[in-house]
Protein backbone atom coordinates (compact mmCIF):
# COMPACT_ATOMS: atom_id res chain seq x y z
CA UNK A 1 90.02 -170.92 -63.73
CA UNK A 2 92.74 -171.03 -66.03
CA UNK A 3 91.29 -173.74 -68.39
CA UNK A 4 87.99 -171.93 -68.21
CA UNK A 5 89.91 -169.26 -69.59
CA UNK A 6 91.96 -171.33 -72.18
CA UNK A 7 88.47 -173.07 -73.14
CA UNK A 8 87.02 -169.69 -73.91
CA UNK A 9 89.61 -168.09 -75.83
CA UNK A 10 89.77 -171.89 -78.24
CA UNK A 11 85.71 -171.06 -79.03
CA UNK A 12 86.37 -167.43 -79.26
CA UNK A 13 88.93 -168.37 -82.32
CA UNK A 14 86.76 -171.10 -83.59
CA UNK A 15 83.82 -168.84 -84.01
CA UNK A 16 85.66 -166.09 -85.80
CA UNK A 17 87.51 -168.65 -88.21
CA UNK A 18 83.80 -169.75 -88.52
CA UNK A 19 82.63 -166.24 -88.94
CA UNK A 20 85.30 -165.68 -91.53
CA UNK A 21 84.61 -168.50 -93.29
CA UNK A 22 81.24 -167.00 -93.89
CA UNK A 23 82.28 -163.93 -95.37
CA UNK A 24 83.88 -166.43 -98.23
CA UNK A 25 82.21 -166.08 -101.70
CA UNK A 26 81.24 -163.76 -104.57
CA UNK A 27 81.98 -159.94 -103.05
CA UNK A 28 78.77 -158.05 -103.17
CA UNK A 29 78.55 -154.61 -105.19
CA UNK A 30 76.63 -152.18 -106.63
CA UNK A 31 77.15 -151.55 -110.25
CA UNK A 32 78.46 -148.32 -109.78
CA UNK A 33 81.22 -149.28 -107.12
CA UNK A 34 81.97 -152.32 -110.17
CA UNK A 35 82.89 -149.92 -112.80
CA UNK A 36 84.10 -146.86 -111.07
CA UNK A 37 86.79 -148.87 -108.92
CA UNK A 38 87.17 -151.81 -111.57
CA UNK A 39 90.87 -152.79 -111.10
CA UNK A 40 89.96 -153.07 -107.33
CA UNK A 41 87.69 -156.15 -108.27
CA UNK A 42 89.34 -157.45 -111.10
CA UNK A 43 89.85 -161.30 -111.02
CA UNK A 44 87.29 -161.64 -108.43
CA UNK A 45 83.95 -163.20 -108.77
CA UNK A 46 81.55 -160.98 -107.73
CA UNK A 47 77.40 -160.72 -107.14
CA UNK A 48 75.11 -157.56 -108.63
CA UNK A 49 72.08 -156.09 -109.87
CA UNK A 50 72.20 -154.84 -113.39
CA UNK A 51 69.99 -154.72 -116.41
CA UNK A 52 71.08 -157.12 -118.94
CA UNK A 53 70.73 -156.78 -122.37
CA UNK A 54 71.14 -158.79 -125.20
CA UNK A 55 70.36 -158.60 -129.30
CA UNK A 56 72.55 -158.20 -132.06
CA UNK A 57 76.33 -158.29 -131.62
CA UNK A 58 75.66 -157.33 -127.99
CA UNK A 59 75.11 -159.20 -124.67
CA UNK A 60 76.09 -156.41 -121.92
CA UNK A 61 75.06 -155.59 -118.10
CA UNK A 62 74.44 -151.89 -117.70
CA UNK A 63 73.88 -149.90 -114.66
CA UNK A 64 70.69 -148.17 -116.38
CA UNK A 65 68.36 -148.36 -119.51
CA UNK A 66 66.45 -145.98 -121.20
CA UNK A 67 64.51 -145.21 -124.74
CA UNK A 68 66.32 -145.53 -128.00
CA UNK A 69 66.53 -143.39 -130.64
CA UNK A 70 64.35 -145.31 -132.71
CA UNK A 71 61.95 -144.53 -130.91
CA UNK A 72 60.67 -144.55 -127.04
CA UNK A 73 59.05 -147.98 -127.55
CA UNK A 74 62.44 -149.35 -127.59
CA UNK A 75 64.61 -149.88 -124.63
CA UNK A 76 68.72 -149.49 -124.92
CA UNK A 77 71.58 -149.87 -122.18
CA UNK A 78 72.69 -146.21 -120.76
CA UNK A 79 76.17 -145.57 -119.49
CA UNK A 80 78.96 -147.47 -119.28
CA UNK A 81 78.49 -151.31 -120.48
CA UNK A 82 80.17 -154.72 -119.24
CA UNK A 83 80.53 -157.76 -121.98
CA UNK A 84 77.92 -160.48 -120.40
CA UNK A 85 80.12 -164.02 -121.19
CA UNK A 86 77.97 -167.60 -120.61
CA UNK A 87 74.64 -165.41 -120.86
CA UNK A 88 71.79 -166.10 -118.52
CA UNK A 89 70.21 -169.34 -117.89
CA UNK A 90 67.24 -170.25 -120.72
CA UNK A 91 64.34 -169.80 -118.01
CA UNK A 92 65.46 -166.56 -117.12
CA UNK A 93 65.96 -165.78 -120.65
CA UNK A 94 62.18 -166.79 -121.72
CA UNK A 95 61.18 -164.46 -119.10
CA UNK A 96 62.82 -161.38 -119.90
CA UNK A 97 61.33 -158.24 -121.89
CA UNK A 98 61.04 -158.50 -125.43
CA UNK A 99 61.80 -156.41 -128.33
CA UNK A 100 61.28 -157.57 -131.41
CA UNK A 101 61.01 -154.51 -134.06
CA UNK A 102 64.10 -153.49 -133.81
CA UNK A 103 66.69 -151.94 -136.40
CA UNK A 104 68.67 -154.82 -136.77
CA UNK A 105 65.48 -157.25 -137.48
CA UNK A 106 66.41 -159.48 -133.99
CA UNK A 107 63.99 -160.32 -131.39
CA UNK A 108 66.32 -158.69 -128.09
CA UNK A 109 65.69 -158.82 -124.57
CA UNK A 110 66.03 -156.70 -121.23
CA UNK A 111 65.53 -157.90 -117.57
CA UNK A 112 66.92 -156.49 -114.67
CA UNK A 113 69.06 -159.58 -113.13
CA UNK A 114 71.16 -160.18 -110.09
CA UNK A 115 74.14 -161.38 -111.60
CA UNK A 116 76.78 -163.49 -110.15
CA UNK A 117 80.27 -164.10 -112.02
CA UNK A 118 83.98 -163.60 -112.57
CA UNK A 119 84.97 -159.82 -113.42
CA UNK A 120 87.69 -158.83 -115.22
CA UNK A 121 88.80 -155.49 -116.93
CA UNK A 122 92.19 -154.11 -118.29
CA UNK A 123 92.06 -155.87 -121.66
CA UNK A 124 89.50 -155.54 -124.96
CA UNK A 125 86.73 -157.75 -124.44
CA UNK A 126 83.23 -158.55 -126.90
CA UNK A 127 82.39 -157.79 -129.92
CA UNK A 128 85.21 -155.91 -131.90
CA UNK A 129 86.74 -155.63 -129.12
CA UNK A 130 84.88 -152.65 -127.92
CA UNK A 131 84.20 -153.33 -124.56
CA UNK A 132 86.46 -152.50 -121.57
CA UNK A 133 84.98 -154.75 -118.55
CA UNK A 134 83.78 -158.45 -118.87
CA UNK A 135 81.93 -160.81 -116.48
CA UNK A 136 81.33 -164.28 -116.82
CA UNK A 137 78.15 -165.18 -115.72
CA UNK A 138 77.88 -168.19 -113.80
CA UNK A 139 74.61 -167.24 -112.07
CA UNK A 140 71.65 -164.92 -112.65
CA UNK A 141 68.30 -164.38 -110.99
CA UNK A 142 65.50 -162.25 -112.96
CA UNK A 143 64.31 -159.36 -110.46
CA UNK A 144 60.80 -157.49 -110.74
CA UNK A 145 61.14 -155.00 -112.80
CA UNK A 146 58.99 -152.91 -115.10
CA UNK A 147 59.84 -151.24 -118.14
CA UNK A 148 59.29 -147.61 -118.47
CA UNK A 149 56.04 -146.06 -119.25
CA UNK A 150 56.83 -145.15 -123.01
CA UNK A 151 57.59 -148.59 -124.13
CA UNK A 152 54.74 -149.90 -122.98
CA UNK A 153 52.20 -147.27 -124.48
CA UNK A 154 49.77 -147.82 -127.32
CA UNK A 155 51.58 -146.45 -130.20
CA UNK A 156 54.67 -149.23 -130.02
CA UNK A 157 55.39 -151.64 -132.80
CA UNK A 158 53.32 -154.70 -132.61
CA UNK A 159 54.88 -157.92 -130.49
CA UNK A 160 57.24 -155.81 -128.99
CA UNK A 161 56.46 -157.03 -125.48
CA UNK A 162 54.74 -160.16 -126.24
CA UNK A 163 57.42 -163.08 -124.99
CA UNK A 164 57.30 -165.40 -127.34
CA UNK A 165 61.17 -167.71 -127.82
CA UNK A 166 61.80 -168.25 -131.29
CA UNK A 167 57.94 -168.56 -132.71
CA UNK A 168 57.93 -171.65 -135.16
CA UNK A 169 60.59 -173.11 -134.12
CA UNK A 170 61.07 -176.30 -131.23
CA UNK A 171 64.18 -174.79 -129.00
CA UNK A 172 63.86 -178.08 -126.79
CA UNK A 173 64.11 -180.33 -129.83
CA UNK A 174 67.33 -177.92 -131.10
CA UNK A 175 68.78 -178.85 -126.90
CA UNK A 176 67.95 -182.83 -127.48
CA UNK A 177 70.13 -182.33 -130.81
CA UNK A 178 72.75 -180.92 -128.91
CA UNK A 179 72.56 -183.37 -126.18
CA UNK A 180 72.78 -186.45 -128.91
CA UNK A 181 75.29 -184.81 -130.51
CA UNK A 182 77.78 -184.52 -127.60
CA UNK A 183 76.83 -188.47 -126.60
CA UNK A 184 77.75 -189.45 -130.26
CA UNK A 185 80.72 -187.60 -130.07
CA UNK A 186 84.52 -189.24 -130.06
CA UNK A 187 85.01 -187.34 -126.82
CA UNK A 188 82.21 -188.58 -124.94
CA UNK A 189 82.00 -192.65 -127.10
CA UNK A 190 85.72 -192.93 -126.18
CA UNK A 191 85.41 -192.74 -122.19
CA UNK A 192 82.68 -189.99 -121.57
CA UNK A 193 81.33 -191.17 -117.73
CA UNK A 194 77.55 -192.09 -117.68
CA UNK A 195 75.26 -189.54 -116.44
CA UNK A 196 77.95 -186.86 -115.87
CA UNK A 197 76.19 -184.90 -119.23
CA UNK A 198 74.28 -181.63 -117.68
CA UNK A 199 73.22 -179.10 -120.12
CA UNK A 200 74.25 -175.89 -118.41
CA UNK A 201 72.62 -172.58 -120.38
CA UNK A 202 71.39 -172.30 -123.69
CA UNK A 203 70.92 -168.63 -125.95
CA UNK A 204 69.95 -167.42 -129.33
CA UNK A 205 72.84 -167.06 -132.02
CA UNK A 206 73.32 -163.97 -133.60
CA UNK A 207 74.00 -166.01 -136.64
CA UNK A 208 72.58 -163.98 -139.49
CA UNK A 209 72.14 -166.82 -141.93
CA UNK A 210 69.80 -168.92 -140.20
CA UNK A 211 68.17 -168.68 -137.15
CA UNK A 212 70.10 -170.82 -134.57
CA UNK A 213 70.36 -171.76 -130.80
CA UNK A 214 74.02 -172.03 -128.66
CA UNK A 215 73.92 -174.72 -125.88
CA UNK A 216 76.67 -175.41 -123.46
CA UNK A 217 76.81 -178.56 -121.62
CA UNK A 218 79.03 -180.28 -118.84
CA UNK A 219 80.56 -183.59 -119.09
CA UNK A 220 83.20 -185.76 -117.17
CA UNK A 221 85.71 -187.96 -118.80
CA UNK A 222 87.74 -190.64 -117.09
CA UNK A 223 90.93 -189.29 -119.28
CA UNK A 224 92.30 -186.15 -120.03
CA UNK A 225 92.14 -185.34 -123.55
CA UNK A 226 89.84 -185.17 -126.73
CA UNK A 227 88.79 -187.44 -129.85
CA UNK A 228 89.09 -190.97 -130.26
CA UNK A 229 92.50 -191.30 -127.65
CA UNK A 230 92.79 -195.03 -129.18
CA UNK A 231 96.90 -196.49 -128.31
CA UNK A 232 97.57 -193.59 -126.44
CA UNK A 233 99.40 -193.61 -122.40
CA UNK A 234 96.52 -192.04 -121.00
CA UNK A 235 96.69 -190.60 -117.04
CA UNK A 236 93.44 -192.25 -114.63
CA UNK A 237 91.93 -188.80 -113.81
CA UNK A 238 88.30 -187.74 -114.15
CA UNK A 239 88.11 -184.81 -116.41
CA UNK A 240 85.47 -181.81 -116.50
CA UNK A 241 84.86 -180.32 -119.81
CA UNK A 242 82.31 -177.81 -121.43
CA UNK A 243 80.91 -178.15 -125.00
CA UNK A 244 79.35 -175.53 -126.57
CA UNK A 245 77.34 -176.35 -129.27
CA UNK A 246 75.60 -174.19 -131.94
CA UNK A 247 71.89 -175.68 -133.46
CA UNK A 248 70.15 -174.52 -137.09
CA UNK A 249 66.56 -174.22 -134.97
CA UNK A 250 65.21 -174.75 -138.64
CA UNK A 251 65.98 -178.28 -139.29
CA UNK A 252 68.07 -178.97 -135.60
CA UNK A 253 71.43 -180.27 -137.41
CA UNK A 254 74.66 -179.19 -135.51
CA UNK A 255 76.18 -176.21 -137.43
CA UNK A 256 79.48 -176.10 -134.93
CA UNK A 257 80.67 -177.86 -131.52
CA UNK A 258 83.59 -176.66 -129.83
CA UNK A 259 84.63 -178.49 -126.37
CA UNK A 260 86.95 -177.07 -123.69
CA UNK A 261 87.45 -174.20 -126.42
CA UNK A 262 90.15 -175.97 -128.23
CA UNK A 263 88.92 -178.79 -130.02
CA UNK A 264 86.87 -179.10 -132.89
CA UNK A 265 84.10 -182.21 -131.97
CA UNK A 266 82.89 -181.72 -135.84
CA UNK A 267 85.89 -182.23 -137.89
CA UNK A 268 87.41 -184.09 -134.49
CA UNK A 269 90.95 -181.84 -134.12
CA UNK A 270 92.35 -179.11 -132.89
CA UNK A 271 90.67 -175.75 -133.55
CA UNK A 272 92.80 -173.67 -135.88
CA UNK A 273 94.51 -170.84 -134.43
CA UNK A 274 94.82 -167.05 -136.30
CA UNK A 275 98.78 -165.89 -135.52
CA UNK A 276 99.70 -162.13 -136.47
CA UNK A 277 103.44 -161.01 -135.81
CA UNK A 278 106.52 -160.14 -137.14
CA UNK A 279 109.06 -162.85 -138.67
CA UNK A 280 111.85 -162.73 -136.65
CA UNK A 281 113.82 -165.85 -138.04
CA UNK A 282 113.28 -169.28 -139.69
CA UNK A 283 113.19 -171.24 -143.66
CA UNK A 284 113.55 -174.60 -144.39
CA UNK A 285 114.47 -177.19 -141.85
CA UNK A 286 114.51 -180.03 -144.25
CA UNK A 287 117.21 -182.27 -143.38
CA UNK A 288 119.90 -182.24 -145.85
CA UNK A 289 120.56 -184.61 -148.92
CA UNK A 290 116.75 -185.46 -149.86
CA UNK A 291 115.77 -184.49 -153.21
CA UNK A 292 112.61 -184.49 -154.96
CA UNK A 293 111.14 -184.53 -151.27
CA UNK A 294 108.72 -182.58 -148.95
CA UNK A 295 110.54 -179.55 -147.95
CA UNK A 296 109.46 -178.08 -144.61
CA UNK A 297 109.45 -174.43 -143.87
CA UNK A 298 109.32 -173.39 -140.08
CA UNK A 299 109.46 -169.63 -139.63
CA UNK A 300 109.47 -167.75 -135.90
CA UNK A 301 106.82 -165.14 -135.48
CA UNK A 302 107.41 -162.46 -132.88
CA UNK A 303 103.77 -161.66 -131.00
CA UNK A 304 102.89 -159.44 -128.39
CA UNK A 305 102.21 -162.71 -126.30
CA UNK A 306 105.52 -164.27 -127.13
CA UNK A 307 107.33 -166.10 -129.82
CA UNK A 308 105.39 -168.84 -131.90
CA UNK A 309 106.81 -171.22 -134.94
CA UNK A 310 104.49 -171.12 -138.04
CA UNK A 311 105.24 -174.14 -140.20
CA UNK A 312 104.28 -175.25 -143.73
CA UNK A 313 105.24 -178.09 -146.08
CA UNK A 314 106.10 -177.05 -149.91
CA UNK A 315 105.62 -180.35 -152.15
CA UNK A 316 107.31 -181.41 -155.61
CA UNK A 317 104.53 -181.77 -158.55
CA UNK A 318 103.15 -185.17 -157.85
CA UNK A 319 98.87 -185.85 -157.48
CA UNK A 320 99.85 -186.04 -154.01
CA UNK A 321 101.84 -182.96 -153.52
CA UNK A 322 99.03 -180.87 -156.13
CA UNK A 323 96.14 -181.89 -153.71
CA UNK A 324 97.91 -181.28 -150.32
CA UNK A 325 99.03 -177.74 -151.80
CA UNK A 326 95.50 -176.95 -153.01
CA UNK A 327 94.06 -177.19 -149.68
CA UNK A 328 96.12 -174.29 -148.14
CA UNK A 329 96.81 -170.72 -149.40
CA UNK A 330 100.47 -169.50 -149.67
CA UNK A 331 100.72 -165.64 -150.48
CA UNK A 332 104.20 -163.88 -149.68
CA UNK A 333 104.93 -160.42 -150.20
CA UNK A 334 108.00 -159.98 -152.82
CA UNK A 335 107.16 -164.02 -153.52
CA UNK A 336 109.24 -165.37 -150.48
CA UNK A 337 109.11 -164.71 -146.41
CA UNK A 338 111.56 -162.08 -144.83
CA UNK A 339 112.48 -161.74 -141.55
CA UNK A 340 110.87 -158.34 -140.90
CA UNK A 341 107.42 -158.69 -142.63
CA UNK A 342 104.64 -159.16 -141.09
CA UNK A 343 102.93 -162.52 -141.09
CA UNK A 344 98.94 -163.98 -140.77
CA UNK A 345 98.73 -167.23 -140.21
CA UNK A 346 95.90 -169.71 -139.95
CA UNK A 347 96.41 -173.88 -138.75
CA UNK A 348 96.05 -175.93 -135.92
CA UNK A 349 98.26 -175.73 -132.76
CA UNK A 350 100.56 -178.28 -132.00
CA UNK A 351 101.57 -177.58 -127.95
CA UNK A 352 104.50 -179.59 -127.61
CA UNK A 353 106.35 -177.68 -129.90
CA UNK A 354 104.31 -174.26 -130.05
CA UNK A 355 104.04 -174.52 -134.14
CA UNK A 356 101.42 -173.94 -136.12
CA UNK A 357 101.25 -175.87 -138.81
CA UNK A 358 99.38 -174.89 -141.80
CA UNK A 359 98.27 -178.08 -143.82
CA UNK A 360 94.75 -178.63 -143.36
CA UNK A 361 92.00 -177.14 -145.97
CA UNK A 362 91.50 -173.69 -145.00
CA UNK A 363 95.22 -172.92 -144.04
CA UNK A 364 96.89 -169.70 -144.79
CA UNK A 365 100.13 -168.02 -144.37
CA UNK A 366 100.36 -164.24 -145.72
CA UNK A 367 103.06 -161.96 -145.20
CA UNK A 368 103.15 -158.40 -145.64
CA UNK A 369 105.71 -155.66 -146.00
CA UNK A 370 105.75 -153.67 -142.51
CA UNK A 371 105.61 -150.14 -143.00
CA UNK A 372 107.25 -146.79 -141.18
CA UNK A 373 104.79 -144.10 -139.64
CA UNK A 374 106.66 -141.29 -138.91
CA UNK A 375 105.55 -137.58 -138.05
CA UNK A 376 107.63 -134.92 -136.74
CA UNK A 377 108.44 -131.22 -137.39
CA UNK A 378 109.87 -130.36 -141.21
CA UNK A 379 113.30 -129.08 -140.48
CA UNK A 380 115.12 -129.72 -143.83
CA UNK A 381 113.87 -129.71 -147.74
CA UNK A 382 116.05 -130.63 -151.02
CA UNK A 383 115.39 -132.14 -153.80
CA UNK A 384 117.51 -135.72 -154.61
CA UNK A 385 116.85 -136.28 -157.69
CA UNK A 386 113.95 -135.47 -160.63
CA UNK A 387 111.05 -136.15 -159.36
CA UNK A 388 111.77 -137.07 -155.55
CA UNK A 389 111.63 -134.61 -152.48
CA UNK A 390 113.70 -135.27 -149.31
CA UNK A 391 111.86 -133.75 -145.87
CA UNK A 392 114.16 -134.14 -142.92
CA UNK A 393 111.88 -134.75 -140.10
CA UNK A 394 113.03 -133.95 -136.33
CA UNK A 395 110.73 -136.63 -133.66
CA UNK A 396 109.37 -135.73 -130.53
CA UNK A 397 111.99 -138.21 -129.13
CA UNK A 398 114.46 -135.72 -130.45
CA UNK A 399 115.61 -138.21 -133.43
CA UNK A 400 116.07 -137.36 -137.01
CA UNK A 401 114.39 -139.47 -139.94
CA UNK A 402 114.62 -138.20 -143.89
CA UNK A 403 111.53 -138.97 -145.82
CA UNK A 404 112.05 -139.24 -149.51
CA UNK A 405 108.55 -138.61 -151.04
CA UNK A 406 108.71 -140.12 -155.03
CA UNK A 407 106.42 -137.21 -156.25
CA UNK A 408 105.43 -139.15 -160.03
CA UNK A 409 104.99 -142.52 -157.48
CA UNK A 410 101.61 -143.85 -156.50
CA UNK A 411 101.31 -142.97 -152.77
CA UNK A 412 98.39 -140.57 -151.32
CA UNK A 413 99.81 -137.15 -150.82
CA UNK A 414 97.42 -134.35 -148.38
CA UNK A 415 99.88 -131.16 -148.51
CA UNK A 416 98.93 -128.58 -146.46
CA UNK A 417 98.50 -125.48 -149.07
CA UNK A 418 99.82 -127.70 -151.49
CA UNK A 419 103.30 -126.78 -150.19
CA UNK A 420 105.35 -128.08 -147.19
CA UNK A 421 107.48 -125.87 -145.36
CA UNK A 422 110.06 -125.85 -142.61
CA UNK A 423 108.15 -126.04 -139.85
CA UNK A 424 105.30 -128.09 -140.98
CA UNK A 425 104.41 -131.10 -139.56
CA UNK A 426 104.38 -134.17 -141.62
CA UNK A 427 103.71 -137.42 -141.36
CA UNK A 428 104.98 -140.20 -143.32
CA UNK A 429 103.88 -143.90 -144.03
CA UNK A 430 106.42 -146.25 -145.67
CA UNK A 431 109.10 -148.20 -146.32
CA UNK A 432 112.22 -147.59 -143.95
CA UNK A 433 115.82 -148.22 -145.18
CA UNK A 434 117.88 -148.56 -142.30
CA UNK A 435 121.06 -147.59 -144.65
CA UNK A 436 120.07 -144.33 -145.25
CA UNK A 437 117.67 -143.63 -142.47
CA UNK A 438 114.79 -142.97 -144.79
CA UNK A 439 111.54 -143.52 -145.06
CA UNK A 440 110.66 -144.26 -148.99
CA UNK A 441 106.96 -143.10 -150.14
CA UNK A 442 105.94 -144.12 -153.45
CA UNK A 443 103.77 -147.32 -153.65
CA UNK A 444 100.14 -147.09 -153.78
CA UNK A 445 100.39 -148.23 -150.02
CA UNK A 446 102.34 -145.32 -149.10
CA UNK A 447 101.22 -141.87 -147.67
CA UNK A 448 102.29 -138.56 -147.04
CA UNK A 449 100.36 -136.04 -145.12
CA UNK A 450 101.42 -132.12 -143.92
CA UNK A 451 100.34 -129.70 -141.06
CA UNK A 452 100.83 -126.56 -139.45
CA UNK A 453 99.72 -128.02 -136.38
CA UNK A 454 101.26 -130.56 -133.89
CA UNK A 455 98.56 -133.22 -135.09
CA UNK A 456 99.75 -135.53 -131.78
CA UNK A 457 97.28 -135.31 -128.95
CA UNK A 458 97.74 -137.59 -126.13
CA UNK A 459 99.46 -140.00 -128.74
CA UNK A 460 96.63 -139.69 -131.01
CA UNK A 461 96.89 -138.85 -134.53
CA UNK A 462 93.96 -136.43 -135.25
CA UNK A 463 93.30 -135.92 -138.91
């Protein structure tokens, strides 16, 4: 009796590992639940119905659509939008609802999809960064679905809802293209594995030069790395990648090919990487006693993600030197790079020793004096010297700051009543000398701006 029991209570536990097994996979949701709790699903991959929409500098899911303001003809996202990344497959695509007057002049499409893919939210995501959600889409599924009455009435634009891909042009040939391309490729010659190349998705550019096609395909390598690897120690392990690869659908030619999203399978190298922080430390690490030699610069740049080395190479006059220092641009505010300003930089990524080194044509380094942006409540006035006006400011954070305001300088002045007054508001934008506490305005980059109103809201500066 006992091992009857025993015997029962093993399947009983099998089953429900079984059963939980099951419930494995994308989490189903509504749209609504998606947005409205999105930190709850955030990381997870997850399966939905949405309308998806995608045109000109947009490719978004939406929980609704409706008629534009251009007119009812024309169907727009409603609500709250999520950045679509990967798109939808190209036979769902060619299926979807067409729109093809539109303001912008490019064909756009609408379908109502069940979606499956990765969400995340908390960061800036799409185009200019305007978009607080993001899913990428590693499955979709066009649902029945009919637009509403007004865009399909008589008095629309014509070939609005005609679905017709790209008319003139061979999208299949553009794929083939990018299919060669990626077979020709360094990559793929050097140790690509037969008949691992699967062409994934494929959707229009929003390229506005030419009309153009972006595939993405899937390959395996029998190495880890990119390019020609030729002489290199190389590990024995199979390696997935993804190549995306952009296609001029008017003469097929390969306008860009990016694989894993770090190397360039054009120009065979790194992709170049844009840096933006604060100099925090660096100048010339040439070893001492060579003259009349390259002299290497490495500077440290303080991001928000962390420290990075930016690194460039200054060359005596020589035809050498001349054409390696044509190639990049150099421009440093004050003529030389201060710990303090801020930098741009623009160069390819070297990993093992987190520099970016700025050599090839393109290249950039630009630095920029950082300015102060100060506003608090006018509790002092005097006047320095001829022509300059002191304001000491008192900060919300209960600090003091003196802003010395060159009155015959360059900088933008908006005085409330054309006088300031203890009191006031003001706000302030700079250069900040740490020896006197002040905040000097007087350069054509410089501002000065008074209120009689707390102008912070909620940290926002409200003109």
């Amino acid at each position: 009796m006992l091992k009857a029991v025993l015997n029962f209570l093993l399947l009983f536990v099998l089953l429900g590992t079984g059963l939980a097994g099951c419930r494995d996979g994308p989490e189903q949701v509504t749209f609504v639940q998606l947005v409205s709790d999105a930190k709850k699903y955030s990381g997870k991959t997850v399966t939905l119905e949405a309308y998806y929409f995608t045109g000109f500098e947009i490719t978004a899911l939406s929980g609704s659509v409706g008629p534009s303001t251009s007119g009812p003809w024309r169907i727009v996202p409603t609500g709250t939008l999520i950045w679509a990344k990967g798109g939808a497959p190209e036979d769902v695509y060619n299926r979807m609802y067409r729109q093809s007057q539109t303001p912008s002049g490019y064909e756009e499409r609408v379908g109502l999809l069940k979606v499956t893919g990765r969400f995340e939210t908390g960061g800036r995501y799409g185009h200019l960064d305007a978009y607080k959600h993001l899913i990428t889409i590693t499955d979709a599924e066009l649902l029945e679905w009919s637009p509403p009455p007004a865009a399909l009435s008589d008095d629309l634009p014509a070939e609005t809802t005609r679905v017709e891909v790209n008319p003139g042009f061979d999208v299949a040939a553009a794929r083939k293209a990018a299919e060669d391309f990626i077979l020709n490729s360094a990559t793929f010659k050097f140790d690509g594995i037969p008949g691992s190349l699967a062409f994934s998705h494929g959707d229009p550019s929003a390229i506005s030069a030419f009309r153009s096609w972006q595939f993405t395909f899937k390959f395996e390598t029998a190495h880890p790395g990119h390019g020609d690897r030729a002489g290199l120690v190389l590990a024995q392990v199979i390696t997935a990648h993804y190549a995306e690869v952009l296609v001029n659908l008017e003469n097929n030619r390969v306008m860009t090919a990016v694989c894993d999203g770090t190397w360039d399978m054009l120009k065979d190298k790194e992709l170049g990487v844009n840096v933006s922080g604060i100099v925090v430390g660096g100048g010339d690490i040439t070893p001492p006693g060579l003259m009349d030699a390259p002299r290497i610069f490495t500077y440290q740049v303080l991001r928000k993600e962390g420290l990075i080395n930016v690194s460039y190479t200054a060359y005596p006059p020589s035809p050498a030197g001349d054409a390696a220092r044509k190639k990049i641009t150099l421009e440093f505010f004050g003529g030389l790079i201060r710990v303090g300003d801020k930098m741009e930089a623009y160069g390819t990524l070297d990993r093992g020793t987190n520099t970016v080194v700025v050599a090839s044509e393109g290249d950039y380094i630009r630095t920029y004096e950082v300015k102060a942006d100060v506003i608090g409540v006018v509790v002092g006035i005097k006047d320095a010297r001829p022509g300059e006006r002191v304001f000491e400011l008192l900060r919300s954070d209960g600090t003091y700051v003196n802003v010395r305001y060159n009155m015959r300088g360059k900088a933008g002045a908006s005085l409330y009543g054309a006088e300031v007054r203890v009191g006031y508001y003001l706000r302030a934008v700079g250069t900040y000398e740490k020896i006197n506490n002040s905040v000097i305005v007087a350069t054509e980059f410089d501002m000065i701006k008074a209120y009689d109103h707390n102008p912070i809201i909620s940290g926002i500066v409200f003109e």
